[in-house]
C-alpha atoms as a PDB file:
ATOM      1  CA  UNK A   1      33.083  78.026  -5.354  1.00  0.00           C
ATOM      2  CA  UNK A   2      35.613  81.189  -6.011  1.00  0.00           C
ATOM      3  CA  UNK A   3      39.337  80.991  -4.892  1.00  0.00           C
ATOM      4  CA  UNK A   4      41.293  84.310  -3.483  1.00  0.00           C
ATOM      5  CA  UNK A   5      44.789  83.958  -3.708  1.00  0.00           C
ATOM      6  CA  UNK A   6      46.302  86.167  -1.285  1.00  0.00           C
ATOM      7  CA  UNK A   7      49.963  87.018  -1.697  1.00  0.00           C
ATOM      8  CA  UNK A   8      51.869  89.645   0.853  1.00  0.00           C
ATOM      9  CA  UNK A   9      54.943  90.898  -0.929  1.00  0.00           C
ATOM     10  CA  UNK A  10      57.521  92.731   0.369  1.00  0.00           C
ATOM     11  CA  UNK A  11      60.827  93.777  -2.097  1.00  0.00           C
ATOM     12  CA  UNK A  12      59.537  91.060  -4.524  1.00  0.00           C
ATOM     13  CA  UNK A  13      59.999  92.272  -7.927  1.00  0.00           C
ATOM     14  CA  UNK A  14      63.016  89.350  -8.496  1.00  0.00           C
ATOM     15  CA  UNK A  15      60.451  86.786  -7.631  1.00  0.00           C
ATOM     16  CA  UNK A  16      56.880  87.404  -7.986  1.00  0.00           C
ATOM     17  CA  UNK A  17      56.361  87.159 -11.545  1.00  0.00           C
ATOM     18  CA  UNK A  18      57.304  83.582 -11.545  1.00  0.00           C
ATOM     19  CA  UNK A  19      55.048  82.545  -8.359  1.00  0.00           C
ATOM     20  CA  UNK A  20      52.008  84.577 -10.236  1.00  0.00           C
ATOM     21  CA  UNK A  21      52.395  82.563 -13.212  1.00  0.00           C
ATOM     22  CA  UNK A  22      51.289  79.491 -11.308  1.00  0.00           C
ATOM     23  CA  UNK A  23      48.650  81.426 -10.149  1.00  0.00           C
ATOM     24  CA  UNK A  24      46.567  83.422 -12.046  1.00  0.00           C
ATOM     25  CA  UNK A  25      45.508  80.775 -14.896  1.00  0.00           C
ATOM     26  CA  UNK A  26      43.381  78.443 -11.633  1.00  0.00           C
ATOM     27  CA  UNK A  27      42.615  81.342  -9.122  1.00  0.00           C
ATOM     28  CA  UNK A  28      38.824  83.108  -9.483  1.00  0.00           C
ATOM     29  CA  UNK A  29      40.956  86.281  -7.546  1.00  0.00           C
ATOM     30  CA  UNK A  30      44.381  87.345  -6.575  1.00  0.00           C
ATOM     31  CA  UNK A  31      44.813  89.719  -4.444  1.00  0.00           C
ATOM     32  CA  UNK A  32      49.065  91.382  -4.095  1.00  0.00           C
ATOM     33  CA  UNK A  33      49.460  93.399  -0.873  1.00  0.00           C
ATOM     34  CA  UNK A  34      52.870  94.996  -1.534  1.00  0.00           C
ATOM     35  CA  UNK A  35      53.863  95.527   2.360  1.00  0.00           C
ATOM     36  CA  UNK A  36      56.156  98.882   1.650  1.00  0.00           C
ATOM     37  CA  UNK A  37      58.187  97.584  -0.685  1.00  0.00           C
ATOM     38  CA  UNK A  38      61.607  99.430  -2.212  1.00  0.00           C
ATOM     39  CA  UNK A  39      62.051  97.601  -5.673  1.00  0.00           C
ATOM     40  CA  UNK A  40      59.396  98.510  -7.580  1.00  0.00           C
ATOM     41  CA  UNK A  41      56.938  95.278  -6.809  1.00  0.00           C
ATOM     42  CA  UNK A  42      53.466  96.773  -7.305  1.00  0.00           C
ATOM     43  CA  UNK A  43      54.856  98.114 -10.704  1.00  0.00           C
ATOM     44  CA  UNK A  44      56.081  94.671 -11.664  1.00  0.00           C
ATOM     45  CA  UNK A  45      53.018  93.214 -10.747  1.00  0.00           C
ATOM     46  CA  UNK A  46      51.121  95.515 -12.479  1.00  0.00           C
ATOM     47  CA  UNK A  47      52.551  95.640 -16.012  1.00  0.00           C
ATOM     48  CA  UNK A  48      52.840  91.687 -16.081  1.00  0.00           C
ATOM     49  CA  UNK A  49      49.366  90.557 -14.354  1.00  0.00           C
ATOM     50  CA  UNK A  50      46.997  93.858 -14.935  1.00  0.00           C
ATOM     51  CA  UNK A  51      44.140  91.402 -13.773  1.00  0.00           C
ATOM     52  CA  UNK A  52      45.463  91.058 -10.412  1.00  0.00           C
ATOM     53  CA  UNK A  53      44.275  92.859  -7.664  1.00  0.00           C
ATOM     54  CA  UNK A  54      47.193  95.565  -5.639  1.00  0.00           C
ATOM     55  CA  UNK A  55      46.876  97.011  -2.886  1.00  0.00           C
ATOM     56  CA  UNK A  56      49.867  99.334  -1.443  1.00  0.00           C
ATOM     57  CA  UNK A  57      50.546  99.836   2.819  1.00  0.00           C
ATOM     58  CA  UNK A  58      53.857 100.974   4.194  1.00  0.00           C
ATOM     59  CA  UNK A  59      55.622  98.232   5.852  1.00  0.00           C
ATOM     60  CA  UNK A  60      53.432  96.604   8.787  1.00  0.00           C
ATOM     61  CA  UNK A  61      54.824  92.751   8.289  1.00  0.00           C
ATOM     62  CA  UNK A  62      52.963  90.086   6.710  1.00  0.00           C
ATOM     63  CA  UNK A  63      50.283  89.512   9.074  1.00  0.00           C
ATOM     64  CA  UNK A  64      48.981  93.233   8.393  1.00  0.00           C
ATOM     65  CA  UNK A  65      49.834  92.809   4.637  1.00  0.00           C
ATOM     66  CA  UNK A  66      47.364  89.149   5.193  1.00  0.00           C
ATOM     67  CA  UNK A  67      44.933  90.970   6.656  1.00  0.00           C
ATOM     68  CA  UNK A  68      44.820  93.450   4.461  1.00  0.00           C
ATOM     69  CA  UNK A  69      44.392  90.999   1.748  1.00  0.00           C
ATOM     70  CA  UNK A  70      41.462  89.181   3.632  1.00  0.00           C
ATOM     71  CA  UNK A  71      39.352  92.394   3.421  1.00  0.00           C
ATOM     72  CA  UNK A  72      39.947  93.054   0.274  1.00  0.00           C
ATOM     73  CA  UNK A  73      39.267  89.534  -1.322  1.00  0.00           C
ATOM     74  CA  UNK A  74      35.294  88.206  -2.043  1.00  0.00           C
ATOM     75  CA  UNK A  75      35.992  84.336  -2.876  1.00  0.00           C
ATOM     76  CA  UNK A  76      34.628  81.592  -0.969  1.00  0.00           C
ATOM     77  CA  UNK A  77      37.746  80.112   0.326  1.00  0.00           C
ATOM     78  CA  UNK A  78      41.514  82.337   0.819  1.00  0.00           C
ATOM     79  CA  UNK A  79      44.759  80.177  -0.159  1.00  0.00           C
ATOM     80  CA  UNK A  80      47.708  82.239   1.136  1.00  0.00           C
ATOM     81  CA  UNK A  81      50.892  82.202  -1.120  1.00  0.00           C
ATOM     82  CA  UNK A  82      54.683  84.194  -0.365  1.00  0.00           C
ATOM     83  CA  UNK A  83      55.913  85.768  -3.042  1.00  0.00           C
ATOM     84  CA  UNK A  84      58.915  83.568  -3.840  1.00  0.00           C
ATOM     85  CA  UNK A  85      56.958  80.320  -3.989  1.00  0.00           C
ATOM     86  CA  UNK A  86      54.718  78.508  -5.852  1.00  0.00           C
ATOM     87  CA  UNK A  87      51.325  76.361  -6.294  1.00  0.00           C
ATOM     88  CA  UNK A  88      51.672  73.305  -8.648  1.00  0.00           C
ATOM     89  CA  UNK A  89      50.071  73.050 -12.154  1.00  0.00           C
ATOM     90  CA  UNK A  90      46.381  72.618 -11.243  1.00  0.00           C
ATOM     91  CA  UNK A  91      46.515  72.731  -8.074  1.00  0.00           C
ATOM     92  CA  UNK A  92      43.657  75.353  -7.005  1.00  0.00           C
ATOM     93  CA  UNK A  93      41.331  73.404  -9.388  1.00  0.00           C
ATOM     94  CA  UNK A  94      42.023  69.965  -7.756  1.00  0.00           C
ATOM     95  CA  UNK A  95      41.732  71.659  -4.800  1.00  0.00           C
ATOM     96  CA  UNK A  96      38.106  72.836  -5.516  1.00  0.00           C
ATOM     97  CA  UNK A  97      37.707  69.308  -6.326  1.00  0.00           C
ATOM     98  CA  UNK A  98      38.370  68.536  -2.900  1.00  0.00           C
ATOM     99  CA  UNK A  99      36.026  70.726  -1.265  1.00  0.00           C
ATOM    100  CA  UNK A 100      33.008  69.662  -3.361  1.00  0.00           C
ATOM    101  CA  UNK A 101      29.637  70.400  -2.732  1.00  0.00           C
ATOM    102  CA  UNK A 102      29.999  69.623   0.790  1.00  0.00           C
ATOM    103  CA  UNK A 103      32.278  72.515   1.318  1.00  0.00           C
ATOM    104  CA  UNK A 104      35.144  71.696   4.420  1.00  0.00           C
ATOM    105  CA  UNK A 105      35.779  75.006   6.831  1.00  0.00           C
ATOM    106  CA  UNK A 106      39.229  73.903   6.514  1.00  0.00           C
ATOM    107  CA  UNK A 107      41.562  72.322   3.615  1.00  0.00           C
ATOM    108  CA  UNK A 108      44.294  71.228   4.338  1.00  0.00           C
ATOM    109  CA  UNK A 109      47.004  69.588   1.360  1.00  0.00           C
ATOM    110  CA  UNK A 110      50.345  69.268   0.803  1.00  0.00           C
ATOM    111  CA  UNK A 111      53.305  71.032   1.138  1.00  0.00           C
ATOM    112  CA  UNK A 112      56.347  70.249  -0.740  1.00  0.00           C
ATOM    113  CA  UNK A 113      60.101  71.134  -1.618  1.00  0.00           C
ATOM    114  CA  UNK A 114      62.990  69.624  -3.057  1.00  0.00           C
ATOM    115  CA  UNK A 115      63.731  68.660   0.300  1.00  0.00           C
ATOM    116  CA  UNK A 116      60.709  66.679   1.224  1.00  0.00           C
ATOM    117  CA  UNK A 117      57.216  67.239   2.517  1.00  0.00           C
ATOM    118  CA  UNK A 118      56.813  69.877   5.012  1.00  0.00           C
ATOM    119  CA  UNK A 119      53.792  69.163   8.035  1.00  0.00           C
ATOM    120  CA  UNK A 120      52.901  65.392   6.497  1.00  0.00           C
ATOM    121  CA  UNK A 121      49.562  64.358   7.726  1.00  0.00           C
ATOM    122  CA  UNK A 122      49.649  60.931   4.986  1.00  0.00           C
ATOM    123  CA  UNK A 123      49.137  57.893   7.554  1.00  0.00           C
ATOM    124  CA  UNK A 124      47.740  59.724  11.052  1.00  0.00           C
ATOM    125  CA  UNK A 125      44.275  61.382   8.484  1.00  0.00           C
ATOM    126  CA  UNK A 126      42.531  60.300   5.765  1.00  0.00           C
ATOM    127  CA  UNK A 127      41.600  62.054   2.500  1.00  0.00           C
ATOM    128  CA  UNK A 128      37.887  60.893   2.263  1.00  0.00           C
ATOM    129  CA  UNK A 129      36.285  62.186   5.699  1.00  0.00           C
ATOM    130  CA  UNK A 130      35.943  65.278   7.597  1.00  0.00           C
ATOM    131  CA  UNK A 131      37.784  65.702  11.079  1.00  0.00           C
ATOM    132  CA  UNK A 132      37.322  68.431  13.722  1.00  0.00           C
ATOM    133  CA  UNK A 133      39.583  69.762  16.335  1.00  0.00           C
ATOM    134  CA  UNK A 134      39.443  66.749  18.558  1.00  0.00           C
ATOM    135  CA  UNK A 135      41.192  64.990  16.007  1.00  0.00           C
ATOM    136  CA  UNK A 136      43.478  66.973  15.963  1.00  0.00           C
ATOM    137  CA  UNK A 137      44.521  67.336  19.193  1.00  0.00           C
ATOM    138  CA  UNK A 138      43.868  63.413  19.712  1.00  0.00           C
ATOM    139  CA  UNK A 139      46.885  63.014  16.781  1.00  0.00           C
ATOM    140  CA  UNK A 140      49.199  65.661  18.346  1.00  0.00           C
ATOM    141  CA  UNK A 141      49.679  67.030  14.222  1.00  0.00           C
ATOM    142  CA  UNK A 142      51.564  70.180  14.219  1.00  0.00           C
ATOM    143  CA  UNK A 143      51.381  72.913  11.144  1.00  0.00           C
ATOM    144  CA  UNK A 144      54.101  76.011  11.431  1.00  0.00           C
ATOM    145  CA  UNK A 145      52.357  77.465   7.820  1.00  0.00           C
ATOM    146  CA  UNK A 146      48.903  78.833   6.985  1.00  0.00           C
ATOM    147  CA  UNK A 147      49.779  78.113   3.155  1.00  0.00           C
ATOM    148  CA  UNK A 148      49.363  75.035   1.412  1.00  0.00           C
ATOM    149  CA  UNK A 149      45.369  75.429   3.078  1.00  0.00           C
ATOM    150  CA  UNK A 150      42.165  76.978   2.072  1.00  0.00           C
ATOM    151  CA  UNK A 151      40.184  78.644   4.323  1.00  0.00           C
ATOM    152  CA  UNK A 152      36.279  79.123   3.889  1.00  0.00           C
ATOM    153  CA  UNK A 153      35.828  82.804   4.100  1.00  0.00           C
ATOM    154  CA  UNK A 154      32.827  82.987   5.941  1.00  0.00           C
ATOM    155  CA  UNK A 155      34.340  80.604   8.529  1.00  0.00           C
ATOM    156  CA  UNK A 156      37.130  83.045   9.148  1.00  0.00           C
ATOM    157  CA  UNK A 157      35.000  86.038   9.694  1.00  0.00           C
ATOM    158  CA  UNK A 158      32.508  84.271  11.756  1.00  0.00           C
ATOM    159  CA  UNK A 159      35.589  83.520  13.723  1.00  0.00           C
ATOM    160  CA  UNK A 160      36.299  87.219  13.328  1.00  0.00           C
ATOM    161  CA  UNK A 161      39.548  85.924  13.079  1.00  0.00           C
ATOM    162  CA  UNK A 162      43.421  87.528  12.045  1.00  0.00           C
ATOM    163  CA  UNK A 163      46.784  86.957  11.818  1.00  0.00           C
ATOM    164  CA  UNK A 164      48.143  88.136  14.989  1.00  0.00           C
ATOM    165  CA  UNK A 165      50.087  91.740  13.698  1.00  0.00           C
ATOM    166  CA  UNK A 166      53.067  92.739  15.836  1.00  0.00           C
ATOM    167  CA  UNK A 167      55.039  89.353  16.289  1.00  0.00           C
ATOM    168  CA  UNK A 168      57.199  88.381  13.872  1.00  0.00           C
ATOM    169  CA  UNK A 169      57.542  84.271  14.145  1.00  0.00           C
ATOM    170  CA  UNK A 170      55.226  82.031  14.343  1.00  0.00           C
ATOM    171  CA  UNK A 171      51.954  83.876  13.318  1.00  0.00           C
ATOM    172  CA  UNK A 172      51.181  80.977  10.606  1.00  0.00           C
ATOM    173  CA  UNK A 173      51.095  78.812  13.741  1.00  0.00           C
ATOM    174  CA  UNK A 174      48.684  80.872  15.647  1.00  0.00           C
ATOM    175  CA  UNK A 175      46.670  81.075  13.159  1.00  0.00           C
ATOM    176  CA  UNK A 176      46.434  77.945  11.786  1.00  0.00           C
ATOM    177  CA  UNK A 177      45.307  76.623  15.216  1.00  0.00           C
ATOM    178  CA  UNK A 178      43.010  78.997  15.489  1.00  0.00           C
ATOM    179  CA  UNK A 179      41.450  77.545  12.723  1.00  0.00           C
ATOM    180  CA  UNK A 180      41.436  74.755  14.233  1.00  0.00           C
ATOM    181  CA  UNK A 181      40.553  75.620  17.220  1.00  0.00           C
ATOM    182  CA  UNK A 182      37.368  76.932  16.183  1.00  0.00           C
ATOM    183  CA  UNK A 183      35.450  73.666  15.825  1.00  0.00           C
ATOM    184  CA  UNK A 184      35.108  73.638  11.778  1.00  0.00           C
ATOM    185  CA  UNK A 185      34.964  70.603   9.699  1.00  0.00           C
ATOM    186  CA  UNK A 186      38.876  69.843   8.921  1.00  0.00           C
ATOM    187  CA  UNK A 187      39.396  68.116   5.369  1.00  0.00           C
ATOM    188  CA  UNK A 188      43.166  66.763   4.280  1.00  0.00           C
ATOM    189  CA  UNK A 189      43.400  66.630   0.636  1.00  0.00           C
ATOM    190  CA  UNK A 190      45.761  64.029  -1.142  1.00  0.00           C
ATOM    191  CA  UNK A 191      46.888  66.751  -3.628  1.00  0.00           C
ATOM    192  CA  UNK A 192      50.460  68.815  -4.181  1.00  0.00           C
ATOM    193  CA  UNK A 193      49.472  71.945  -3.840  1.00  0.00           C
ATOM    194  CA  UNK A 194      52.404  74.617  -2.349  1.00  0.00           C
ATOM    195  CA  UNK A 195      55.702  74.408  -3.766  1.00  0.00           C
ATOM    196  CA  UNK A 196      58.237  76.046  -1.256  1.00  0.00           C
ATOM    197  CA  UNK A 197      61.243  77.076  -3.497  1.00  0.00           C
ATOM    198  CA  UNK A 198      64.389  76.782  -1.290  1.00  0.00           C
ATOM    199  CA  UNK A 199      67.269  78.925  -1.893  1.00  0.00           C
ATOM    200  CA  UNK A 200      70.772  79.177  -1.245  1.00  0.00           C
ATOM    201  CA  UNK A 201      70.967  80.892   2.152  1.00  0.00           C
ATOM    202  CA  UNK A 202      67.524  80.938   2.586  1.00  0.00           C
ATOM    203  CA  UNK A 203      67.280  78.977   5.944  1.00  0.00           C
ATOM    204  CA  UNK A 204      70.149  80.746   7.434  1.00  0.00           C
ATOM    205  CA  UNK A 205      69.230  83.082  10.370  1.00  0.00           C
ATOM    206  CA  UNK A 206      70.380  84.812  12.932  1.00  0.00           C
ATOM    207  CA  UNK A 207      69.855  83.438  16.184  1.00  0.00           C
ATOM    208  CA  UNK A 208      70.754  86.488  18.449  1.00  0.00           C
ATOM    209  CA  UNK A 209      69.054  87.709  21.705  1.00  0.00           C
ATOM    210  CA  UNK A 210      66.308  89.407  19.568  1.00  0.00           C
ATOM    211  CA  UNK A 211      65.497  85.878  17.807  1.00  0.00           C
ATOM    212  CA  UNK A 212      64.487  84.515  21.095  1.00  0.00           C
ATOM    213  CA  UNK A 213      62.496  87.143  21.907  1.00  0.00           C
ATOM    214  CA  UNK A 214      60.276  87.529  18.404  1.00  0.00           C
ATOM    215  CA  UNK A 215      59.674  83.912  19.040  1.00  0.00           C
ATOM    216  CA  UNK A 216      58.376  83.519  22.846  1.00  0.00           C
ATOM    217  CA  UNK A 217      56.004  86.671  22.169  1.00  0.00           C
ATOM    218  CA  UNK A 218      53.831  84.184  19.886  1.00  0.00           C
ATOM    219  CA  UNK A 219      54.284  81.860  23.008  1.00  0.00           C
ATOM    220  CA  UNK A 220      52.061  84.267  25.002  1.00  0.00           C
ATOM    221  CA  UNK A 221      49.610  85.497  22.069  1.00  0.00           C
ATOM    222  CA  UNK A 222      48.838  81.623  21.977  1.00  0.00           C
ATOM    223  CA  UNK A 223      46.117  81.664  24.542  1.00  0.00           C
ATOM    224  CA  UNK A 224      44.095  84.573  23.343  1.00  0.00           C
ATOM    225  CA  UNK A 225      44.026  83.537  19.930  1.00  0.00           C
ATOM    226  CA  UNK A 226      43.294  79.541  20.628  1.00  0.00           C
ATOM    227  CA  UNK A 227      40.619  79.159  23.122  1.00  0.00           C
ATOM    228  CA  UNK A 228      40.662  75.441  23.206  1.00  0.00           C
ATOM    229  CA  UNK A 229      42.977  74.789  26.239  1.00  0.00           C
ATOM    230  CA  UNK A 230      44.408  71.470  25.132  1.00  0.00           C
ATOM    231  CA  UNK A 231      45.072  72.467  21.107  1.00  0.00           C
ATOM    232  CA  UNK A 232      46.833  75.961  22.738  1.00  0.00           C
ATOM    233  CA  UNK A 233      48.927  73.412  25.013  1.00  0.00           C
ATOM    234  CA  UNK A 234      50.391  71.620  22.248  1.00  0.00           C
ATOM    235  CA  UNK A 235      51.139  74.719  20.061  1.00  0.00           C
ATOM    236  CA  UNK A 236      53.011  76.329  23.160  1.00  0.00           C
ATOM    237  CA  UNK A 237      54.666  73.357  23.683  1.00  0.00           C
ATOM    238  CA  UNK A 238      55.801  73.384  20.345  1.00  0.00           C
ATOM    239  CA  UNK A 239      57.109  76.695  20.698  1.00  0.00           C
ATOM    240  CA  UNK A 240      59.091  76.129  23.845  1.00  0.00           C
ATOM    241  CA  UNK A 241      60.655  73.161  22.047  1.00  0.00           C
ATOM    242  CA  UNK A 242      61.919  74.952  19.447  1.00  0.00           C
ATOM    243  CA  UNK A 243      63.299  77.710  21.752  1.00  0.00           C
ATOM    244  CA  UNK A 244      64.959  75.075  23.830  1.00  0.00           C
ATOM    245  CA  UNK A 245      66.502  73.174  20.473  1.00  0.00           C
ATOM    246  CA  UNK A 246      67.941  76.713  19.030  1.00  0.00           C
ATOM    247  CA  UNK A 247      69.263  77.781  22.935  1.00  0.00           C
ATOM    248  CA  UNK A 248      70.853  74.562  22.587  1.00  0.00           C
ATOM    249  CA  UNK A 249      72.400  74.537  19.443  1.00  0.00           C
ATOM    250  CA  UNK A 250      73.480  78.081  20.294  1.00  0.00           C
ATOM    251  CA  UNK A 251      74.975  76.646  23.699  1.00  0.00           C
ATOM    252  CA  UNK A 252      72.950  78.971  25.826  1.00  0.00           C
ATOM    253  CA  UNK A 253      72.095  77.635  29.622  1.00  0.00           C
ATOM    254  CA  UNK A 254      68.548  76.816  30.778  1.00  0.00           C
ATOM    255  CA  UNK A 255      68.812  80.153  32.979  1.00  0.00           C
ATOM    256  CA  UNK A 256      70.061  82.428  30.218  1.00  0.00           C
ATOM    257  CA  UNK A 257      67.395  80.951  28.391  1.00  0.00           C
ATOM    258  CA  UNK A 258      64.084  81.392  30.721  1.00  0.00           C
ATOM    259  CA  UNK A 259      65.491  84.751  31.508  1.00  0.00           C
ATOM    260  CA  UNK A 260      65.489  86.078  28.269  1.00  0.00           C
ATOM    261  CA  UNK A 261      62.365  84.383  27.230  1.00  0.00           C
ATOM    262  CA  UNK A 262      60.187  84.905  29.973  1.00  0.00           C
ATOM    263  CA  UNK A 263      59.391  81.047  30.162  1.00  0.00           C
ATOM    264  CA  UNK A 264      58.794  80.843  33.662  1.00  0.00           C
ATOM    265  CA  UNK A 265      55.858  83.587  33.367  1.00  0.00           C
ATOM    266  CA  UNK A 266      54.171  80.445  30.569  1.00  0.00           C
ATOM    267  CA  UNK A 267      54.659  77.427  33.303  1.00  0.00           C
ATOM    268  CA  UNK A 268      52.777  75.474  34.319  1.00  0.00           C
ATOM    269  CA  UNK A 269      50.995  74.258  30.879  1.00  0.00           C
ATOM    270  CA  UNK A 270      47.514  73.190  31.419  1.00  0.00           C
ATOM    271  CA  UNK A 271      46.874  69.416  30.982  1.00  0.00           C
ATOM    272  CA  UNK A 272      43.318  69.282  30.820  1.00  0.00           C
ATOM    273  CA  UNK A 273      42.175  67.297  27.415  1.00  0.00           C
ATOM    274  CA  UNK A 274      45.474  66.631  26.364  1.00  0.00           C
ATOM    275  CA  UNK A 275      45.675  63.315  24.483  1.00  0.00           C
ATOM    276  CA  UNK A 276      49.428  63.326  23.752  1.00  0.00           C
ATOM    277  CA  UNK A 277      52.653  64.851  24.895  1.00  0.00           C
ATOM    278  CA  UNK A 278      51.445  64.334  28.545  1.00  0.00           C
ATOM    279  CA  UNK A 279      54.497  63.105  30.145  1.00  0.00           C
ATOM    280  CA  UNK A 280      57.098  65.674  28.393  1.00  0.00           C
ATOM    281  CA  UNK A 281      54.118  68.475  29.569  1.00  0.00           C
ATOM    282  CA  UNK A 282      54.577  67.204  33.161  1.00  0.00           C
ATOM    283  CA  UNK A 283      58.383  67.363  32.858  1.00  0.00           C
ATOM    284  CA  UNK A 284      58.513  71.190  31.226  1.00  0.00           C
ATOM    285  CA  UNK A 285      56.595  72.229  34.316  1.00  0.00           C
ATOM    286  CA  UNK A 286      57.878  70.295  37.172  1.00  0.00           C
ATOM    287  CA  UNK A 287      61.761  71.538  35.946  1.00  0.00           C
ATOM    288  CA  UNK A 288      63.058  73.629  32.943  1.00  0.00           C
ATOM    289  CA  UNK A 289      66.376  72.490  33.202  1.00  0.00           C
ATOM    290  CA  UNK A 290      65.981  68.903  33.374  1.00  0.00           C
ATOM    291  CA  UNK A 291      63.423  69.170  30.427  1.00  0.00           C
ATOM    292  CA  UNK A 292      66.118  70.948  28.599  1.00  0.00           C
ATOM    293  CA  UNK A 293      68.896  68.143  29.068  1.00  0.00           C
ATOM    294  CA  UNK A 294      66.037  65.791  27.956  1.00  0.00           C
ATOM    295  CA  UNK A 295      65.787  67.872  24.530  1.00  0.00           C
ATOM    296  CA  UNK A 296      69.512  68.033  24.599  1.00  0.00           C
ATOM    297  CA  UNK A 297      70.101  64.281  24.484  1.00  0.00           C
ATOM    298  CA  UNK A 298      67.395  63.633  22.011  1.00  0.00           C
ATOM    299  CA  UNK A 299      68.283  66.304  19.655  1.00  0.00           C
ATOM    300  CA  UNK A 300      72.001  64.491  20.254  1.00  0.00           C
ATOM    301  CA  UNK A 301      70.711  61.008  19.132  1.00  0.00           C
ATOM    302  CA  UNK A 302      68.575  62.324  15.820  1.00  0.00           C
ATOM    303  CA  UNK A 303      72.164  64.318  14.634  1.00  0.00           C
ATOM    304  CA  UNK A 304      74.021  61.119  14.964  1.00  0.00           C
ATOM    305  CA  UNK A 305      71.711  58.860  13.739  1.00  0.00           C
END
């Protein structure tokens, strides 16, 4: 089986040389969509990896520059990688490993930092059998990244399916789930594979009226991207959860906060198939602002302790 690594870069020259470097020695392909950038980063990666595959767009975000990168690449399976990150020393060859002969539609292994594991799965899935959607949705698990996965190619364009282009948060999520959603054979490898590289600032954001807005559109792309109705419930629930922890840590009110969302237009979730989360489900769409004091006091309780 052949591996495309697929990296969207925008104004990446300070960082890409280093996350290419712990690339190109395992991948069978890499594929650099420079997304309009400003500093030079298709030159960089040219002079330093002439074997690597660059394509040029003008700015479109990084589900266009994905996309782009998904037509262009011919492997088997597509790992996704950002441009100031990293995979671990053998990690795409373990990861073939993984897949074997038997060939999952869907890899999923780890994802670390210095800061821990990011979307564990170790415990609620094993590493020696294949799992399918309802499994998924049966164990609730959440994923906010499409990296640290592979994807079988022909999979994804028999689910003639994208990254959503023209949101800006939470497109891994969509598409991810979508994934998911459509009814592959899931395997969870026990391997490190992504290295997210946290730095100084990095997780700082601004969480103005625009933030709020960027993230409920993915709230609303959720149901025409992931046709299985109980899998789309959890992801939207997992959206409104994090719009209602941010509005709260922002001391916004419920009101301001369905107004400028739209939330009301999303209620009532559906609660057909859903395995877990039924009660908190029930209590988003009976009353936003009670559901919102709930969040309040738990998010309260994990701060302190």
């Amino acid at each position: 089986m052949r591996i495309s690594v697929i990296i969207p870069a925008y104004n990446a020259a300070d960082t890409i040389v280093p996350c290419l470097e712990s690339v190109v020695n395992g991948a069978d392909e890499v594929v650099v969509v420079d997304d309009g950038s400003t500093d030079g980063t298709a030159d960089v990666v040219r002079k330093a990896f002439p074997e690597v595959i660059v394509l040029q767009q003008q700015n479109q975000g990084v589900s266009a520059a994905r996309n782009a990168g998904m037509d262009a690449a011919t492997g088997d399976y597509f790992a996704f990688v950002d441009a100031d990150d990293r995979l671990f020393p053998n990690a795409l060859p373990e990861a073939a490993a993984c897949a074997g002969e038997t060939e999952p539609d869907l890899l999923v292994l780890r994802i670390l930092s210095d800061s821990g594991e990011h979307y564990p799965w170790r415990g609620r899935f094993r590493s020696v059998r294949d799992y399918d959607k309802t499994d998924i949705v049966e164990e609730g698990y959440m994923r906010g990244s499409a990296c640290g996965c592979l994807f079988k190619r022909d999979y994804i364009r028999r689910l003639s399916l994208r990254f959503p282009e023209g949101i800006s948060m939470a497109e891994d999520t969509l598409f991810f789930n979508a994934a998911v959603a459509g009814g592959g054979r899931i395997r969870f490898g026990e391997i490190p594979f992504y290295h997210v590289i946290e730095r100084p600032g990095s997780a700082s954001r601004n969480y103005d009226d625009a933030f709020f807005k960027r993230l409920s559109a993915a709230l609303f792309r959720a149901p025409e991207m992931i046709p299985d109705e109980a899998l789309c419930t959890q992801i939207r629930m997992s959206i409104i959860l994090s719009i209602t922890s941010h509005a709260i840590q922002q001391h916004r009110s419920p009101k301001w906060t369905r107004e400028i969302t739209g939330l009301d237009q999303a209620r009532p979730l559906p609660l057909h198939g859903l395995k877990k989360g039924r009660m908190t489900v029930r209590l988003l769409n009976a009353s936003y602002p009670l559901f919102y004091r709930i969040v309040q006091i738990k998010d309260s309780l994990k701060a302190h302790g």
